[in-house]
N, C-alpha and C. Protein backbone atom coordinates (compact mmCIF):
# COMPACT_ATOMS: atom_id res chain seq x y z
N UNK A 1 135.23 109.82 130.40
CA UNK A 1 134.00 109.06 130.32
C UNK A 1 134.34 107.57 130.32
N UNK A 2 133.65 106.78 130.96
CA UNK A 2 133.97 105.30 131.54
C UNK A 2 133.40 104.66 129.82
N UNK A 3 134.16 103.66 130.06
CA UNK A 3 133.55 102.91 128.55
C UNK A 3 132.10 101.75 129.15
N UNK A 4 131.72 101.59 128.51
CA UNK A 4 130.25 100.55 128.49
C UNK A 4 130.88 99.66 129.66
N UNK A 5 131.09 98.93 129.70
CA UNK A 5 131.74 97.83 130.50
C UNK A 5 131.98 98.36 132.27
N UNK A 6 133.04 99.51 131.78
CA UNK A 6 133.59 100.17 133.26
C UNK A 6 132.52 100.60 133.81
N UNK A 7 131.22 101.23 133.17
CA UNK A 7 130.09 101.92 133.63
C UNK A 7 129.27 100.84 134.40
N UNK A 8 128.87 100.02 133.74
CA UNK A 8 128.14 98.78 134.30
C UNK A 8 128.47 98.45 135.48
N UNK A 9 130.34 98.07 135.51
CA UNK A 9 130.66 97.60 136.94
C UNK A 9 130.43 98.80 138.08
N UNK A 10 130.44 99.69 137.74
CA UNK A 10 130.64 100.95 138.74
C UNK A 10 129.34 101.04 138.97
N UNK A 11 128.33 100.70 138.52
CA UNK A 11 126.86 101.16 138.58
C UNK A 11 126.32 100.15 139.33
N UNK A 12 126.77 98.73 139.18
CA UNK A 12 126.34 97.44 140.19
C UNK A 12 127.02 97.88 141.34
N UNK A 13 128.44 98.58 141.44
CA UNK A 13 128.69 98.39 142.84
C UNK A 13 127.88 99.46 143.62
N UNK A 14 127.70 100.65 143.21
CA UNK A 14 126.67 101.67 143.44
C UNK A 14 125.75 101.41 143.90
N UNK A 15 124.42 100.21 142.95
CA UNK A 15 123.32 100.41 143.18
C UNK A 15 123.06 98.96 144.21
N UNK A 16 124.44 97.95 143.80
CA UNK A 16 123.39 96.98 144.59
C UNK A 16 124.54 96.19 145.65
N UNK A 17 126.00 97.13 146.05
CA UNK A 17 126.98 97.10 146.58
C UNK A 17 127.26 96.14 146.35
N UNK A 18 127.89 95.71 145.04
CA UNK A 18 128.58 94.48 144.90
C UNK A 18 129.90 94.71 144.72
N UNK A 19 131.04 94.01 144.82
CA UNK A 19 132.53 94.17 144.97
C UNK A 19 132.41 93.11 144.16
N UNK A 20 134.00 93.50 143.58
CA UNK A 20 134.44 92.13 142.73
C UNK A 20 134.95 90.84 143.75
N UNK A 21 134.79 89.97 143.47
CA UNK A 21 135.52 88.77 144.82
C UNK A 21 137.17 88.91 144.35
N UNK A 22 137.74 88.38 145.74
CA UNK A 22 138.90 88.63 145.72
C UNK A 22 139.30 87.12 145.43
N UNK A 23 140.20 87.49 144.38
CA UNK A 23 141.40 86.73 143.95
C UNK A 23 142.80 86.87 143.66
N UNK A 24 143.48 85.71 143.75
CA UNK A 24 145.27 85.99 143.64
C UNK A 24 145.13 86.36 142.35
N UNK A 25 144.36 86.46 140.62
CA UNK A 25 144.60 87.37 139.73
C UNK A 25 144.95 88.34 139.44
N UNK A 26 145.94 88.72 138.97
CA UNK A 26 145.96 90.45 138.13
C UNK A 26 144.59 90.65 138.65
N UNK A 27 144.50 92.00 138.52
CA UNK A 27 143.42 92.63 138.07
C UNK A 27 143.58 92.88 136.40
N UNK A 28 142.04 92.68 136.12
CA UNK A 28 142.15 92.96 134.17
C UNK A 28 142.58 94.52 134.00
N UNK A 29 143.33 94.83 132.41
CA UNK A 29 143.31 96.16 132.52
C UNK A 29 142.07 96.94 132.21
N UNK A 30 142.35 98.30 132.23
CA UNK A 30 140.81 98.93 132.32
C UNK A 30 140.32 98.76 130.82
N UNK A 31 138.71 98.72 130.41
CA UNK A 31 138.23 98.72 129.00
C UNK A 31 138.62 99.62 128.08
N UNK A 32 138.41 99.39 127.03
CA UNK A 32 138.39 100.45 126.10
C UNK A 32 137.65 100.71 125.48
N UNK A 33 137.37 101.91 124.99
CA UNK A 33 136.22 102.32 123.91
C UNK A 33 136.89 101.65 122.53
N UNK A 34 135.51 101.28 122.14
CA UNK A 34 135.86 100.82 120.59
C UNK A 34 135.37 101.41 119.52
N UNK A 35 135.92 101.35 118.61
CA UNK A 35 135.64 102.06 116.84
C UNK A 35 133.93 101.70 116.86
N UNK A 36 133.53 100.68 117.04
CA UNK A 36 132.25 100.25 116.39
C UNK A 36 131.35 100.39 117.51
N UNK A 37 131.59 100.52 119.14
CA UNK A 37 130.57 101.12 119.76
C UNK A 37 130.36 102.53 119.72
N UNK A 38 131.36 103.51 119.43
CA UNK A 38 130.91 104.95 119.52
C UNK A 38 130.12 105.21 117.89
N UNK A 39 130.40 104.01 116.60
CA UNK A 39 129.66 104.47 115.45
C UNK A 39 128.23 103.61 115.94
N UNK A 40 128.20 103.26 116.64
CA UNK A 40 126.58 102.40 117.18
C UNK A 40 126.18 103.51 117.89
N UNK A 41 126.39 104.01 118.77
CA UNK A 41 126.13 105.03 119.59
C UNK A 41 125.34 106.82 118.43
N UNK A 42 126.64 107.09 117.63
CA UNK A 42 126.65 107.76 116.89
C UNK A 42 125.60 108.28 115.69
N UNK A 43 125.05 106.71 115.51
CA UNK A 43 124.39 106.04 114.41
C UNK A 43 122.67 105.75 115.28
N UNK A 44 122.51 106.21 116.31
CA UNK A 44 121.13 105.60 116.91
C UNK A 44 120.11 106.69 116.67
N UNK A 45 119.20 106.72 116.40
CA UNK A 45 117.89 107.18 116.12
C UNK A 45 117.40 107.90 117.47
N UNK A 46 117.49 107.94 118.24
CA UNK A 46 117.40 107.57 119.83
C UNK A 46 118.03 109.26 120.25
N UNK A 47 118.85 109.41 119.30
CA UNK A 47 119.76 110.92 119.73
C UNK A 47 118.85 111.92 119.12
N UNK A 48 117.75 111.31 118.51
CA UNK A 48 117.33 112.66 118.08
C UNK A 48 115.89 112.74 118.41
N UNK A 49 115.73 112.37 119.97
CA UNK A 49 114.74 112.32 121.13
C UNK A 49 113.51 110.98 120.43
N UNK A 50 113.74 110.39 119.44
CA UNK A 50 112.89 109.08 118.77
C UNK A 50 112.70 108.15 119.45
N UNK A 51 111.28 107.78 119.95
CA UNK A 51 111.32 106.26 120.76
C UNK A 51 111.04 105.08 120.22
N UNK A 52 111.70 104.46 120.22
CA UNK A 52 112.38 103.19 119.98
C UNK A 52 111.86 101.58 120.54
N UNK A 53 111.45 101.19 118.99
CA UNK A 53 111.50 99.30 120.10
C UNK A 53 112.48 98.52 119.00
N UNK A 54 112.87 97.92 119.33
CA UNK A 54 114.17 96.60 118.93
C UNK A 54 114.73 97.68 118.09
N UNK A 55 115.50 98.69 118.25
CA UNK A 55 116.19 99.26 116.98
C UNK A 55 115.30 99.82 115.86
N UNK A 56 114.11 99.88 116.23
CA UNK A 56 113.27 101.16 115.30
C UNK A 56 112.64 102.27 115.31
N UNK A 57 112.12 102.63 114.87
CA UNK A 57 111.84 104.01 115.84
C UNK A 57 109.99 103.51 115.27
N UNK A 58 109.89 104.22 116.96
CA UNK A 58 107.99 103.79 116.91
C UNK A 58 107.14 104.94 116.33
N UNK A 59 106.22 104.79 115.29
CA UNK A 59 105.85 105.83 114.33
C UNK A 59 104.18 106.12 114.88
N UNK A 60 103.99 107.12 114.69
CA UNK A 60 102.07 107.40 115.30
C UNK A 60 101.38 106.83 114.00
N UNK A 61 100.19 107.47 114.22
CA UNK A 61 99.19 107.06 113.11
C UNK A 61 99.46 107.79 111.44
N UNK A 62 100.30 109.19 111.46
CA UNK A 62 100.48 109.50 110.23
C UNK A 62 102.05 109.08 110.03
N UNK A 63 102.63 107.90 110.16
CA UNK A 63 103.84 107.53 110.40
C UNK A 63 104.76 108.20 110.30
N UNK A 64 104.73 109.28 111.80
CA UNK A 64 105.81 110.24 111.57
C UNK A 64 106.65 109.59 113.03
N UNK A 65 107.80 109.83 113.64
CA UNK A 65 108.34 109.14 114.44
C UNK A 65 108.21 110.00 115.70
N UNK A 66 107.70 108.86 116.56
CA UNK A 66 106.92 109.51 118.18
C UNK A 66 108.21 109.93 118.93
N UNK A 67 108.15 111.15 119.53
CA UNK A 67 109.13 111.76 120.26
C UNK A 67 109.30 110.92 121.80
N UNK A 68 110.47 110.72 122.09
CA UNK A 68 109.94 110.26 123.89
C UNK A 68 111.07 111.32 124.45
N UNK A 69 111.17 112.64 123.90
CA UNK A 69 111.70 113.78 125.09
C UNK A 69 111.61 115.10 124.42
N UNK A 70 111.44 116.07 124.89
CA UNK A 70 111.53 117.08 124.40
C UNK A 70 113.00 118.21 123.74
N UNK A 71 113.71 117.36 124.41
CA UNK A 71 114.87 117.78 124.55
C UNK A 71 116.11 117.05 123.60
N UNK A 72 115.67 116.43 122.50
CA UNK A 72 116.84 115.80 122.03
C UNK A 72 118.36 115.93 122.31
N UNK A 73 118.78 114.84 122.07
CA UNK A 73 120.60 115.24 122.32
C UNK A 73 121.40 115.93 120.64
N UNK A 74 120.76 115.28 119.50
CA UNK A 74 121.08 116.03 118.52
C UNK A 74 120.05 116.46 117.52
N UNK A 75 120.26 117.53 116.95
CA UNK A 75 118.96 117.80 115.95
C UNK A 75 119.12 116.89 114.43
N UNK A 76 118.29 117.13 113.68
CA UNK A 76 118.54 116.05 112.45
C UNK A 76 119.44 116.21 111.68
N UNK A 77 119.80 117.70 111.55
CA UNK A 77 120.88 117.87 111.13
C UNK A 77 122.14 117.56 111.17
N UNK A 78 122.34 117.70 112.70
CA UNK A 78 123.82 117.47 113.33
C UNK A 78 123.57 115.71 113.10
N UNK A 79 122.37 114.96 113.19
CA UNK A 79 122.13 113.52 113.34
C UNK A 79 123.14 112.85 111.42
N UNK A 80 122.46 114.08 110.79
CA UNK A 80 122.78 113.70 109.23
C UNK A 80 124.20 114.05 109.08
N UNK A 81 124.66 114.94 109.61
CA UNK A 81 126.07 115.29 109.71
C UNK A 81 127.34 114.12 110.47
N UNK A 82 126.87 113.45 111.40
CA UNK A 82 128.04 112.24 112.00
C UNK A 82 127.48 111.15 111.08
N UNK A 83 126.15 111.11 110.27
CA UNK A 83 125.90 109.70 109.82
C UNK A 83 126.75 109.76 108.48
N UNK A 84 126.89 110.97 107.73
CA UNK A 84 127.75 111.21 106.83
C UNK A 84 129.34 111.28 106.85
N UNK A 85 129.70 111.92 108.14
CA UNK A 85 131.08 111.46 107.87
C UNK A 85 131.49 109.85 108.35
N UNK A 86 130.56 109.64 108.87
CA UNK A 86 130.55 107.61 109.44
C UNK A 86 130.23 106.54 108.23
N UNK A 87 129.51 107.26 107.25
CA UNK A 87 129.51 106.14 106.08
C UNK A 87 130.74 105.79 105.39
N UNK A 88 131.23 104.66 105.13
CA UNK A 88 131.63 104.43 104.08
C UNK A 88 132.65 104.90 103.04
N UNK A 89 134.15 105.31 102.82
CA UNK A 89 134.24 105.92 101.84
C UNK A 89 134.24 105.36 100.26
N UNK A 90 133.85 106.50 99.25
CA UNK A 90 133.79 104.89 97.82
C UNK A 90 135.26 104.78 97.54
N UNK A 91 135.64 103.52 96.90
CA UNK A 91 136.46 102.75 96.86
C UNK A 91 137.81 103.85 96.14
N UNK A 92 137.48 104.76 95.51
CA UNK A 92 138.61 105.36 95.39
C UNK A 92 138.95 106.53 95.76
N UNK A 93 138.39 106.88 97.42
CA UNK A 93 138.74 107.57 97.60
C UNK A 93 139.15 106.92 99.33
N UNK A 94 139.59 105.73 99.24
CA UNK A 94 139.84 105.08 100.33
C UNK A 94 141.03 105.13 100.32
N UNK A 95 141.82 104.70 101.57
CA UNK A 95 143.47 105.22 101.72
C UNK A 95 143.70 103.34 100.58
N UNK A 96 145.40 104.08 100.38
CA UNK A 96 145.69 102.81 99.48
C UNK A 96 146.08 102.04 100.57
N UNK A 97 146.02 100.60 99.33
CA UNK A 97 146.59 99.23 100.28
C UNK A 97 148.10 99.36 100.43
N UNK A 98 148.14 99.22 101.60
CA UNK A 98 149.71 98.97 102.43
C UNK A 98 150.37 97.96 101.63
N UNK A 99 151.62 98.58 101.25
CA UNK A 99 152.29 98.00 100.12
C UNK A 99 153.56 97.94 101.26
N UNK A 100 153.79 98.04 102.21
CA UNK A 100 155.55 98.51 102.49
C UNK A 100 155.83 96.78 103.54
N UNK A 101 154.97 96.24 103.47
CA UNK A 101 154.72 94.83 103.99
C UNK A 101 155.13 93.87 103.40
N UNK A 102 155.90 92.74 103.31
CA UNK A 102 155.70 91.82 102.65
C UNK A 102 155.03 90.50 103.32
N UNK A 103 154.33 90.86 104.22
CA UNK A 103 153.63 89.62 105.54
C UNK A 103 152.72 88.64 104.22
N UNK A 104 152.35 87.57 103.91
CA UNK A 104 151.86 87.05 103.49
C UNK A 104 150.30 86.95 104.39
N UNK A 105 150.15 87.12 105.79
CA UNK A 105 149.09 86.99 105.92
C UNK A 105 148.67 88.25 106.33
N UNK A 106 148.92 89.41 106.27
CA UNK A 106 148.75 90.36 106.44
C UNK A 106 146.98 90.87 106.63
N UNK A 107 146.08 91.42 107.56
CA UNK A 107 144.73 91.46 107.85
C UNK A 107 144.26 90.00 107.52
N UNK A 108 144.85 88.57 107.58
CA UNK A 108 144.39 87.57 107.79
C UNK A 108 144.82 86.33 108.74
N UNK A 109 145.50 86.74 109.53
CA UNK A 109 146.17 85.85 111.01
C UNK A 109 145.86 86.83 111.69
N UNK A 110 144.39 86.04 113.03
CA UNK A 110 144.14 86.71 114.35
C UNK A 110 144.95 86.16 115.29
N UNK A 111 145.21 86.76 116.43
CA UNK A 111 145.03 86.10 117.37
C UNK A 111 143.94 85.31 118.34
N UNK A 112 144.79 84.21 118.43
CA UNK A 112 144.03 83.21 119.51
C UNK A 112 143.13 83.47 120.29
N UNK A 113 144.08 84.53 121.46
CA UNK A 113 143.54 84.61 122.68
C UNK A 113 142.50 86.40 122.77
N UNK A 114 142.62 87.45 121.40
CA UNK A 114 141.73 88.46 121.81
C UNK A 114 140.77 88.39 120.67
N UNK A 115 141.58 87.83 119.33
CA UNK A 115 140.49 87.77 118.24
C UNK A 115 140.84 88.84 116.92
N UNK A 116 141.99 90.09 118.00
CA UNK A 116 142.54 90.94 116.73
C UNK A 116 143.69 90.45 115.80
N UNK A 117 143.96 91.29 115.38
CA UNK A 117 144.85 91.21 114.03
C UNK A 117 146.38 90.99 114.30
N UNK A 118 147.11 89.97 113.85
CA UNK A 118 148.32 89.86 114.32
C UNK A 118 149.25 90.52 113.30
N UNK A 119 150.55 90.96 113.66
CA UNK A 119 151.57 91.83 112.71
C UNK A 119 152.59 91.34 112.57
N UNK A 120 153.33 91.28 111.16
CA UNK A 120 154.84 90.61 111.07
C UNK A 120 155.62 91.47 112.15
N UNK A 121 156.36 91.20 113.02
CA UNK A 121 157.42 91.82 113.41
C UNK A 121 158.98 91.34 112.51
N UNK A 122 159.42 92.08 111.51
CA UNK A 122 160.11 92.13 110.94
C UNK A 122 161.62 91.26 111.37
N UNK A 123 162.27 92.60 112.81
CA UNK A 123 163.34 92.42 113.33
C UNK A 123 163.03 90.25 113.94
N UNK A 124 162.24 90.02 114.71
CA UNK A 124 161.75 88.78 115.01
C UNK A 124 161.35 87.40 114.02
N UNK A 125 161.07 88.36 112.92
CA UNK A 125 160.25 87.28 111.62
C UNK A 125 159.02 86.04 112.40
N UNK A 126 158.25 87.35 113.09
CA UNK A 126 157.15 85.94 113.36
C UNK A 126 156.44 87.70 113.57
N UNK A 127 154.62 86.54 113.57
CA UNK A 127 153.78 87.40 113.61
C UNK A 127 153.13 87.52 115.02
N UNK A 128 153.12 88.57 115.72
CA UNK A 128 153.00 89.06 117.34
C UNK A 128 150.92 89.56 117.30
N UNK A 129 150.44 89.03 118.32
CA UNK A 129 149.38 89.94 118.60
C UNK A 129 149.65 91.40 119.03
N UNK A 130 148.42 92.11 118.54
CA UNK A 130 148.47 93.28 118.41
C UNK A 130 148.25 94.51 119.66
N UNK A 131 147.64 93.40 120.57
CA UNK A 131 147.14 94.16 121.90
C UNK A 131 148.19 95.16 122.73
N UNK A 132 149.50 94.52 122.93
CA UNK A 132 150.65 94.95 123.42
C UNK A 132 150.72 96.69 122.74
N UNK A 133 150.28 96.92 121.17
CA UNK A 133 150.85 97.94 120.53
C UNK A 133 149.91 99.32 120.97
N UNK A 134 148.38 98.27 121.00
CA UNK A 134 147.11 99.51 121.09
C UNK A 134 146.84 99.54 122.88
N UNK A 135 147.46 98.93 123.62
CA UNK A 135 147.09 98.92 124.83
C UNK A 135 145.70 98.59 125.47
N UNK A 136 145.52 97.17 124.49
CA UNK A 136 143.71 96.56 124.85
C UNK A 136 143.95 94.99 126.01
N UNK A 137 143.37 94.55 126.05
CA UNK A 137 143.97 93.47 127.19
C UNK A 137 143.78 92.22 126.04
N UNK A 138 144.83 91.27 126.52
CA UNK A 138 144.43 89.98 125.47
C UNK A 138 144.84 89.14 126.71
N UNK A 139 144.04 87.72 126.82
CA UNK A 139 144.38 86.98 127.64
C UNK A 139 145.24 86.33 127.34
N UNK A 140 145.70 86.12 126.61
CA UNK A 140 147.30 85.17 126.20
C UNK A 140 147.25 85.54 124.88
N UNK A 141 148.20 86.23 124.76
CA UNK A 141 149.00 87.01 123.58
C UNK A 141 149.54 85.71 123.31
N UNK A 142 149.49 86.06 121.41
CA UNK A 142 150.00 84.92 120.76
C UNK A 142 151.39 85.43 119.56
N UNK A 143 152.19 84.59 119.65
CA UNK A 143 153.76 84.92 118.64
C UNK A 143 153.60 83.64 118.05
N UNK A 144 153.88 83.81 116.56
CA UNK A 144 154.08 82.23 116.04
C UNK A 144 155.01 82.83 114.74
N UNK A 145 155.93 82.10 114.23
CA UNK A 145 157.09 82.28 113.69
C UNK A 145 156.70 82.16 112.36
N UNK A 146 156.62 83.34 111.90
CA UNK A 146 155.96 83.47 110.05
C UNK A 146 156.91 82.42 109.20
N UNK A 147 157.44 82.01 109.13
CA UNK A 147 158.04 81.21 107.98
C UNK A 147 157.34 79.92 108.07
N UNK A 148 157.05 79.27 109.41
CA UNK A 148 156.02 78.32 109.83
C UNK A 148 154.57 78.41 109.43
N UNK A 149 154.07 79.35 109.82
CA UNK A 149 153.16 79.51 109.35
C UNK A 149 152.67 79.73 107.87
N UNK A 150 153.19 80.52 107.50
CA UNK A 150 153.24 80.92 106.01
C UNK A 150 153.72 79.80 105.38
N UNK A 151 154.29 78.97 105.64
CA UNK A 151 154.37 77.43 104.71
C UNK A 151 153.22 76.62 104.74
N UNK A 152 152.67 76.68 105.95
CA UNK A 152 151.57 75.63 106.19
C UNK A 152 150.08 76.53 105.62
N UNK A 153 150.48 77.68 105.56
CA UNK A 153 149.08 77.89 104.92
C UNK A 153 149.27 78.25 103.56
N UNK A 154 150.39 78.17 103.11
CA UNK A 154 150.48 78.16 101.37
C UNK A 154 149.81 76.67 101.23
N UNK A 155 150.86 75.17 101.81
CA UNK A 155 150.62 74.00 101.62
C UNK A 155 149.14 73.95 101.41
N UNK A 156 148.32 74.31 102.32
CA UNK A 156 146.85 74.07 103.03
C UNK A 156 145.92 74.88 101.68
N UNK A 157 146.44 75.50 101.06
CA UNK A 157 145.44 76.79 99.83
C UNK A 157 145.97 75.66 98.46
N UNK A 158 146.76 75.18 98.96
CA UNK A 158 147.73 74.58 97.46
C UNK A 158 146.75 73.18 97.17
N UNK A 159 146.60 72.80 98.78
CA UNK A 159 146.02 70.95 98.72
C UNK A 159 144.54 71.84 98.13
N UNK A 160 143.98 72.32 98.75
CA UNK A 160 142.53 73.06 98.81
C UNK A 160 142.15 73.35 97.09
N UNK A 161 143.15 74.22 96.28
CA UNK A 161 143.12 74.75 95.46
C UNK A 161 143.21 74.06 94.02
N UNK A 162 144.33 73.30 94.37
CA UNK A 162 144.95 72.52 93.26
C UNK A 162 145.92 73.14 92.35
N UNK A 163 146.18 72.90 90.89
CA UNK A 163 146.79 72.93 90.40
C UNK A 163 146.38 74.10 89.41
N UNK A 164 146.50 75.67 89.51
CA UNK A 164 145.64 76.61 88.74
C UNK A 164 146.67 77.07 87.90
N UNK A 165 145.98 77.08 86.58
CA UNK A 165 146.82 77.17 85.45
C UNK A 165 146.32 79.04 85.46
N UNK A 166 147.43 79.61 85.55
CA UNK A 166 147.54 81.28 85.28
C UNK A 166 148.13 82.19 83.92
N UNK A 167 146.90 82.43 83.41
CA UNK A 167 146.81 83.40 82.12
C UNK A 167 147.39 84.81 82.36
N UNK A 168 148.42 85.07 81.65
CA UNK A 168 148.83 86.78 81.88
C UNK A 168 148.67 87.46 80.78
N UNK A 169 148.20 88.27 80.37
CA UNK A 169 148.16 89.13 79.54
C UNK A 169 149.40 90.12 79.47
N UNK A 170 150.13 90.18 78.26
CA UNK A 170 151.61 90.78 78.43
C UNK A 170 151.37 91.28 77.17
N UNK A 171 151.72 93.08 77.50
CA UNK A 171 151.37 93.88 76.30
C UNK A 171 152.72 94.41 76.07
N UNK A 172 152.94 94.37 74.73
CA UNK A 172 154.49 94.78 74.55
C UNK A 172 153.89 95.94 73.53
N UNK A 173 154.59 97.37 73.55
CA UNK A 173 154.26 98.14 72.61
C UNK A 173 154.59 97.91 71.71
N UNK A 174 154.60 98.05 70.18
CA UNK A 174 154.97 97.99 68.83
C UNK A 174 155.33 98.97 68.71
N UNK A 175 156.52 98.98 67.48
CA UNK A 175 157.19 100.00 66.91
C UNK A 175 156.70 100.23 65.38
N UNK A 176 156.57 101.23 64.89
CA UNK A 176 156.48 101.37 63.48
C UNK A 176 157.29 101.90 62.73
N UNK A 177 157.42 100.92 61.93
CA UNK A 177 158.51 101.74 61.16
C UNK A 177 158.21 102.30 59.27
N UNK A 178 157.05 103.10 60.14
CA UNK A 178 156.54 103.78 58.77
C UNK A 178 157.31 105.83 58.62
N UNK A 179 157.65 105.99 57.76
CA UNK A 179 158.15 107.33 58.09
C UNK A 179 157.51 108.95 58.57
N UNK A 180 157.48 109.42 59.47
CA UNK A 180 157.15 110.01 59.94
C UNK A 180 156.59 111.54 59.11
């Protein structure tokens, strides 16, 4: 199945014979499906034959929700069944935080040029965009050398922050030495 994007182009050249113009460019690589369009997809009101204006579903006079097919693609059930495993998990039953890292910016340095998440590469000691790993296209992949970075954004939290005086609470057990 073509992703959103690939469909579109294939459907203009179809319906209204358009070609891409030719250029000395690469060609881009092909799209990809993403995490958050198939839970948009997944998540629409729309699958369970409901007609719809801006994202709501249009209700009759005893505000029950107007059908526009007879034929839905899922019943309410199966609709309540992907909306449930798509919510949310609560907080402790979420996978733990990645401890085997010591990246200082770890889920907080994107890249430049796609917008995702960049990764320490260890063996290198700089942090690489991520596109190369998941096979998504980035227009200029970005490398910048973590020790650089990670200085200038300690400096930058330090000027920002100031001078924060840190309280620890340090519990030492007691011994008793009453006789048992």
């Amino acid at each position: 199945m073509l992703p959103p994007s690939a469909h579109w182009t294939a459907y203009q050249a179809r319906t209204k014979k358009k070609t891409a113009p030719a250029t000395d460019e690469p060609a881009k690589k092909p799209a990809q499906w993403r995490a958050q369009t198939i839970e948009k997809m997944l998540t629409d009101e729309a699958l369970m034959g409901w007609k719809m204006h801006r994202s709501k579903p249009v209700r009759d006079d005893q505000g029950d929700p107007v059908m526009a097919t007879t034929e839905p693609i899922l019943t309410r059930e199966e609709f309540d069944q992907a909306a449930a495993l798509l919510t949310p998990k609560p907080i402790e039953q979420r996978a733990p935080e990645r401890t085997d890292s010591t990246a200082l910016l770890l889920r907080v340095i994107h890249c430049n040029g796609c917008n995702e998440r960049m990764y320490l590469n260890r063996s290198s000691g700089a942090y690489r965009c991520s596109s190369y790993k998941y096979g998504t296209y980035c227009p200029a992949p970005c490398t910048v050398r973590a020790e650089w970075v990670d200085d200038h954004v300690t400096d930058e939290f330090l000027k920002a922050a100031g001078q924060i005086q840190i309280n620890r609470v340090i519990e030492i057990p007691a011994m008793t030495h009453s006789p048992r």
